[in-house]
C-alpha atoms as a PDB file:
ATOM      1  CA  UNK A   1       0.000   0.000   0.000  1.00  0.00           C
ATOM      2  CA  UNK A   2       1.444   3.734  -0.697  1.00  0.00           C
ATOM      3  CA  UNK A   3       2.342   6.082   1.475  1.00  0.00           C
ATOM      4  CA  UNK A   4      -0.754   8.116  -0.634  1.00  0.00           C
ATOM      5  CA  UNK A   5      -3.401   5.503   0.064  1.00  0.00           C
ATOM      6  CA  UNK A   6      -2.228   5.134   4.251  1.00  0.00           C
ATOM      7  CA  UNK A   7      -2.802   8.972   4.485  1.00  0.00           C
ATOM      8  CA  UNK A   8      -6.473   8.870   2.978  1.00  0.00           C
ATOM      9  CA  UNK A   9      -7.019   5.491   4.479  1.00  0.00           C
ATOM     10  CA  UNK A  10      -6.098   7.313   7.951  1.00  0.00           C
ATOM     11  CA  UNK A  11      -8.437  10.221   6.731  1.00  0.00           C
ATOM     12  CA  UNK A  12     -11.258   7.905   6.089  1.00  0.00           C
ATOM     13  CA  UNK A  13     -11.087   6.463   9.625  1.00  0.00           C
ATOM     14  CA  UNK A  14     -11.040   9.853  11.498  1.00  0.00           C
ATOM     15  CA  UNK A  15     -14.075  11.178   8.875  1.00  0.00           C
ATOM     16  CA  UNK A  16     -15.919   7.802  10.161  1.00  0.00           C
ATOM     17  CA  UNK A  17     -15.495   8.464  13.086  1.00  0.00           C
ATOM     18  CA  UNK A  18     -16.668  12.297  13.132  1.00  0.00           C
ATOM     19  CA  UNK A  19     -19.975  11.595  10.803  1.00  0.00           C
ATOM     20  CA  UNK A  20     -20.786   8.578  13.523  1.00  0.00           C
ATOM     21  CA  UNK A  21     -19.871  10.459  16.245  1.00  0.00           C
ATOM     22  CA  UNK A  22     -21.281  13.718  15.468  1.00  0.00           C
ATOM     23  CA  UNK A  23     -24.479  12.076  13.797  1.00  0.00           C
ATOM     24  CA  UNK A  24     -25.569  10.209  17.256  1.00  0.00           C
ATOM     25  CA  UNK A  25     -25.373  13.269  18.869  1.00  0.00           C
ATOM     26  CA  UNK A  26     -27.710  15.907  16.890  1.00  0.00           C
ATOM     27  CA  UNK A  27     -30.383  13.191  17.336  1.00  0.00           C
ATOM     28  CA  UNK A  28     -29.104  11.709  21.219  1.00  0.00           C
ATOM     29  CA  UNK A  29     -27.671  14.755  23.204  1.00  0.00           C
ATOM     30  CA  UNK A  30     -25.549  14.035  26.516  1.00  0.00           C
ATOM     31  CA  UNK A  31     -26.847  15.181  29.789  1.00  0.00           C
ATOM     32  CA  UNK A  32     -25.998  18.811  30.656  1.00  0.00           C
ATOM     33  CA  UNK A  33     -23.801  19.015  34.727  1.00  0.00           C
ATOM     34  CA  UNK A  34     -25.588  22.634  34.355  1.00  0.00           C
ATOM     35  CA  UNK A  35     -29.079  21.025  33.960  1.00  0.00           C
ATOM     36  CA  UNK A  36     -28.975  18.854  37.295  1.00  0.00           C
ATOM     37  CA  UNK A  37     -26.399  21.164  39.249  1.00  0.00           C
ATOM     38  CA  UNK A  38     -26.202  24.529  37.945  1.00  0.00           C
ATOM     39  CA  UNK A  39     -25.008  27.738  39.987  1.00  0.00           C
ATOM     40  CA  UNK A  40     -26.030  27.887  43.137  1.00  0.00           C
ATOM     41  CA  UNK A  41     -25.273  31.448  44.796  1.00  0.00           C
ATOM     42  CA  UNK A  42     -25.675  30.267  48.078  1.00  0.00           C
ATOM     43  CA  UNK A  43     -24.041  31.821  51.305  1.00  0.00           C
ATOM     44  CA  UNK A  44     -21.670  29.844  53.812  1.00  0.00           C
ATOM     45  CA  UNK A  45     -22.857  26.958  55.202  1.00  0.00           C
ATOM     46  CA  UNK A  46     -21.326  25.920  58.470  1.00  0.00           C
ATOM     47  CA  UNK A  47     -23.434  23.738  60.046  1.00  0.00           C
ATOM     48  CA  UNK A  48     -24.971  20.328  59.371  1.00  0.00           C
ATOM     49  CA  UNK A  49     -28.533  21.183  59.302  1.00  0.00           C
ATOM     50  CA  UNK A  50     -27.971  24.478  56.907  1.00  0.00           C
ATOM     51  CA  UNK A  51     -26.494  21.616  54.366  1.00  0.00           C
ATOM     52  CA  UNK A  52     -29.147  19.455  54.877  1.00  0.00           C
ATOM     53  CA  UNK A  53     -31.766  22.437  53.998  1.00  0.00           C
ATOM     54  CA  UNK A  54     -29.677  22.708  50.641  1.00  0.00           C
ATOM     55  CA  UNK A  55     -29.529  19.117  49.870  1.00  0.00           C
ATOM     56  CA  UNK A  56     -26.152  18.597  50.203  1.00  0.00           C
ATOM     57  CA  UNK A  57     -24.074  16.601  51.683  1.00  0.00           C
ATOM     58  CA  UNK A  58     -22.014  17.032  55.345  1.00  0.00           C
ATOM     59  CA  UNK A  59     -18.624  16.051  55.994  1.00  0.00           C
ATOM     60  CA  UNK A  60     -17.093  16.518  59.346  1.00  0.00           C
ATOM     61  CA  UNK A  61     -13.750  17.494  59.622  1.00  0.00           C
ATOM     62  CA  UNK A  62     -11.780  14.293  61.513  1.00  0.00           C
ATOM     63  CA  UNK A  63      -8.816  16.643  62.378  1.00  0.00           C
ATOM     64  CA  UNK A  64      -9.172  19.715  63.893  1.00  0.00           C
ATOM     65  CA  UNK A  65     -10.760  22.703  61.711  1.00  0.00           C
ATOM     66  CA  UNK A  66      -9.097  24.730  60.174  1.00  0.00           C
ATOM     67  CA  UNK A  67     -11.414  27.755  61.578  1.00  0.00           C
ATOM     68  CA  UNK A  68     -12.592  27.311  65.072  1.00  0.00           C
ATOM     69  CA  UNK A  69     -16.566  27.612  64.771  1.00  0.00           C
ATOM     70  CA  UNK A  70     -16.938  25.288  61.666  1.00  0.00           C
ATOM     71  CA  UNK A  71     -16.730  21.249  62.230  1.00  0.00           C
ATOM     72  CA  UNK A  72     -16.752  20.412  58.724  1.00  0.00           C
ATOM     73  CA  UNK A  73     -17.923  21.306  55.192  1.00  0.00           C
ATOM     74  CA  UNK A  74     -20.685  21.001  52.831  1.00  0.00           C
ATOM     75  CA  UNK A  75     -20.713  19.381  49.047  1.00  0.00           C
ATOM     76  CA  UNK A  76     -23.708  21.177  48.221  1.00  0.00           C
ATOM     77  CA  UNK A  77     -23.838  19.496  44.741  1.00  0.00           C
ATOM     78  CA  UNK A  78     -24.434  16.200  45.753  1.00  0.00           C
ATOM     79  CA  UNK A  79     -27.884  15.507  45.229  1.00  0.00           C
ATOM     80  CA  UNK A  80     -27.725  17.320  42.017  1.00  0.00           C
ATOM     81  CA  UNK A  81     -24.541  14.906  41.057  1.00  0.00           C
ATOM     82  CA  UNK A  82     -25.949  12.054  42.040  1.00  0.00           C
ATOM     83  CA  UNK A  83     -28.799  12.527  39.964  1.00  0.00           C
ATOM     84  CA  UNK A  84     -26.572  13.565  37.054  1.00  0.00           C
ATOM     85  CA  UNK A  85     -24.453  10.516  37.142  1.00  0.00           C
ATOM     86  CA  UNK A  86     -27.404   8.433  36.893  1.00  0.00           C
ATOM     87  CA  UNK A  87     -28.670   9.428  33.665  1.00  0.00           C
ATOM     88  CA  UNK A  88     -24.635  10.150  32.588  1.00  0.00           C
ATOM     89  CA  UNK A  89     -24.542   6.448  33.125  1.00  0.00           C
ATOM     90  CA  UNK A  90     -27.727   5.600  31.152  1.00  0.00           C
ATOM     91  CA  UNK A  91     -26.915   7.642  28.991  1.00  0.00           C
ATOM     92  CA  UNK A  92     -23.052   6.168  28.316  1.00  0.00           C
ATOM     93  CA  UNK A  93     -24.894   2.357  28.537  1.00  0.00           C
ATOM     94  CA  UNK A  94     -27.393   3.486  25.499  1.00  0.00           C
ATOM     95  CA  UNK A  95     -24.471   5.120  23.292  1.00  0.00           C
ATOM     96  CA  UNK A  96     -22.363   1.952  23.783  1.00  0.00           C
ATOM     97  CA  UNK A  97     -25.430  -0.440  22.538  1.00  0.00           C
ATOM     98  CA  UNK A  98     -25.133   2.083  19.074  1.00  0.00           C
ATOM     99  CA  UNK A  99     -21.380   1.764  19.061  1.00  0.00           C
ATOM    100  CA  UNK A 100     -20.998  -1.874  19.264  1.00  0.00           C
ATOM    101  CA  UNK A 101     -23.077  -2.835  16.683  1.00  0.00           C
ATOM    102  CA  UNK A 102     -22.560  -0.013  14.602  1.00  0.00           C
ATOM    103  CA  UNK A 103     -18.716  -0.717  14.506  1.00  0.00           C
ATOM    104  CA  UNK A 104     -19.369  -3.844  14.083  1.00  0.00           C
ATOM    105  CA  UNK A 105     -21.131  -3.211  11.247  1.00  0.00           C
ATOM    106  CA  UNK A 106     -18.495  -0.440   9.491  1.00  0.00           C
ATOM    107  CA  UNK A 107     -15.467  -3.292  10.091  1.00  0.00           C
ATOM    108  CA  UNK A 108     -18.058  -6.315   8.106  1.00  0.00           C
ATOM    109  CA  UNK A 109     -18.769  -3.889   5.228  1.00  0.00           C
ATOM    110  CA  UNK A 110     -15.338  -2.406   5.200  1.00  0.00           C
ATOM    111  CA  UNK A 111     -13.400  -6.336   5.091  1.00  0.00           C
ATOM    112  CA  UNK A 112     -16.824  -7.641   3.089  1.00  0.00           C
ATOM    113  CA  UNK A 113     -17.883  -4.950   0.660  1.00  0.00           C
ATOM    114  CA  UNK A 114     -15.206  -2.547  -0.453  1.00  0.00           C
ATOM    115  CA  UNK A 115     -12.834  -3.865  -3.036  1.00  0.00           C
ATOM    116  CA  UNK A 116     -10.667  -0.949  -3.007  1.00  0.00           C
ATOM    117  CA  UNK A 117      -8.141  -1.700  -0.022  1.00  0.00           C
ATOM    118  CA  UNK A 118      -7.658   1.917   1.152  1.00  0.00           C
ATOM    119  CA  UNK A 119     -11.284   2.154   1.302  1.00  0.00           C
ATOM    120  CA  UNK A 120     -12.303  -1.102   3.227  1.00  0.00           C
ATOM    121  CA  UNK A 121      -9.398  -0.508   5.651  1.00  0.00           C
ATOM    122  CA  UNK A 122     -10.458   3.234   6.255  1.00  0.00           C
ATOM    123  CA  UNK A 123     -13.939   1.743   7.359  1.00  0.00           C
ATOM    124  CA  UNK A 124     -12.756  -0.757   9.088  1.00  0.00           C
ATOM    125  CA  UNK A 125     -10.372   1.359  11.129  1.00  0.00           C
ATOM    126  CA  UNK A 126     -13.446   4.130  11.351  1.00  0.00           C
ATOM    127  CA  UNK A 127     -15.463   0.988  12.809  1.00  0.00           C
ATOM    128  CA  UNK A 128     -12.779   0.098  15.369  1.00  0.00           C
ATOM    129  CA  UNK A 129     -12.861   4.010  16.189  1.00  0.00           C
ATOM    130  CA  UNK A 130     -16.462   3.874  16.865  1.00  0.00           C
ATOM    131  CA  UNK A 131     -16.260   0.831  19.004  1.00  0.00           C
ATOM    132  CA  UNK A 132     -13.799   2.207  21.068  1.00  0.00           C
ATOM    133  CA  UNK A 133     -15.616   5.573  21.634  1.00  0.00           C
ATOM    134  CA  UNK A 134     -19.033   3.326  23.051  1.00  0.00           C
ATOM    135  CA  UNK A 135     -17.194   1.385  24.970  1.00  0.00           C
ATOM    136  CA  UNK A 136     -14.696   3.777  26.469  1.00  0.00           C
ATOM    137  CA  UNK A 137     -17.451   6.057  28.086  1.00  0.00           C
ATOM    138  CA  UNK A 138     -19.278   3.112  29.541  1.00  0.00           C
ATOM    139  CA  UNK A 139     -16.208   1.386  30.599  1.00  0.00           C
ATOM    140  CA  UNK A 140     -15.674   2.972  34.227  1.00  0.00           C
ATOM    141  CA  UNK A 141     -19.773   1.488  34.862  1.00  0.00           C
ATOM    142  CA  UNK A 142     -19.688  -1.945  33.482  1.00  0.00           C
ATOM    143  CA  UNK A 143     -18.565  -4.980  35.965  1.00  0.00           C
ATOM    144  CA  UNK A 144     -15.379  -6.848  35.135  1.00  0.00           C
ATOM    145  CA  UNK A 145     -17.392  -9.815  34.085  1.00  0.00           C
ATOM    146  CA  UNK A 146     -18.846  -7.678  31.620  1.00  0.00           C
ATOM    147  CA  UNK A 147     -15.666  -5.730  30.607  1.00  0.00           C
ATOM    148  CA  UNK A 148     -14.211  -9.649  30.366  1.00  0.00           C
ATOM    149  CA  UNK A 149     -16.803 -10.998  27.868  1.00  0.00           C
ATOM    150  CA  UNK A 150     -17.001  -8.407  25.804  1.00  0.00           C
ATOM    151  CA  UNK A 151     -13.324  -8.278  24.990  1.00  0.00           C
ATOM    152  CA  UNK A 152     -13.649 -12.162  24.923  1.00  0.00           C
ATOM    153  CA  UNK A 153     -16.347 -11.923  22.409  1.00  0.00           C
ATOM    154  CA  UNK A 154     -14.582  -9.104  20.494  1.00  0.00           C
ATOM    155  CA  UNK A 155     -11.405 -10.579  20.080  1.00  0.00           C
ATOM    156  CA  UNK A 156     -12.622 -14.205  18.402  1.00  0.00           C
ATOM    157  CA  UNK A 157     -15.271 -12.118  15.762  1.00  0.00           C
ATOM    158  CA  UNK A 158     -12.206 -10.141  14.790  1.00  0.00           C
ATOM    159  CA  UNK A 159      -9.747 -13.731  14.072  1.00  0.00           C
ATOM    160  CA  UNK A 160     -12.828 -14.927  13.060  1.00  0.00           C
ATOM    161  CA  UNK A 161     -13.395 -12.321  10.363  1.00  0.00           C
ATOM    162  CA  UNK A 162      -9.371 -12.053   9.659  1.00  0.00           C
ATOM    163  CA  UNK A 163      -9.496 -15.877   8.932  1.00  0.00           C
ATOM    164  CA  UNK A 164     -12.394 -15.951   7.187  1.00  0.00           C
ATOM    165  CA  UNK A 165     -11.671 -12.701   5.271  1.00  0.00           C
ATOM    166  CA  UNK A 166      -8.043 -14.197   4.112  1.00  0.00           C
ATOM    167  CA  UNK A 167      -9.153 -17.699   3.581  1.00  0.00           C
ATOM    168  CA  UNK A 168     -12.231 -15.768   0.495  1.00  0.00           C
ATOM    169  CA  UNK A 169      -8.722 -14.024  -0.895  1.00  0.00           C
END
């Protein structure tokens, strides 16, 4: 392959992964932090019950305070967070079920379909992109069971597909 055709084969996996990218999100937006925890011009809070009132969260200082009225400190986002790293998490579960298959999908058409090398490898590559970019934001939420079988699974379509790809040539 040419230097020429590696450059535009590089090009065609970054594009892929842009239009995929790009395309999920006009039609499935991320959550917003702002929407769930947005300012809150509040004024100090030094006791437990005045964090309470706000719906945060308390934290007592184990060593002594720094100032000496105040026992400890209040994360007064973390309701708000809480809340917001639910649906982050939905949301990162729902945009790896596109990614799999979708990738999936762009590395079959781009080894099955495409008869021009430079082409087929771009998609390919684009499809390993996209499969990366689901799983990678729900990685940190998925069990290790989960993160196990999936590579599992992964790894014996792809020598399946390299096999049965170079076995048709």
């Amino acid at each position: 392959m040419s230097l020429k055709n590696i450059v535009i084969g590089i090009a065609i996996i970054i594009l892929t992964i842009f239009v995929v990218v790009y395309g999920v999100g006009m039609f499935y937006q991320a959550p917003n932090y702002d929407d769930f925890c947005g300012e809150k011009s509040l004024g100090p809070i030094n006791t437990e019950a005045e964090c309470l009132a706000v719906e945060g969260k308390w934290s007592s200082y184990e060593e002594p305070s720094p100032q000496e009225n105040i026992r400890g400190w209040c994360d007064i986002d973390y309701k708000c967070r809480e809340e917001y790293n639910i649906v982050r998490e939905r949301y990162s579960r729902n945009i790896f079920l596109i990614a799999l298959p979708l990738g999936i999908i762009l590395i079959i058409t781009g080894v099955l379909v495409f008869g021009l090398e430079v082409v087929g490898a771009g998609l390919a590559g684009g499809g390993v992109g996209i499969i990366l970019w689901g799983v990678g934001g729900y990685w940190q939420y998925g069990s290790d069971i989960l993160k196990f079988s999936l590579s599992l699974i992964g790894l014996i379509i792809v020598i399946y597909l390299a096999y049965w790809f170079n076995k048709r040539r």
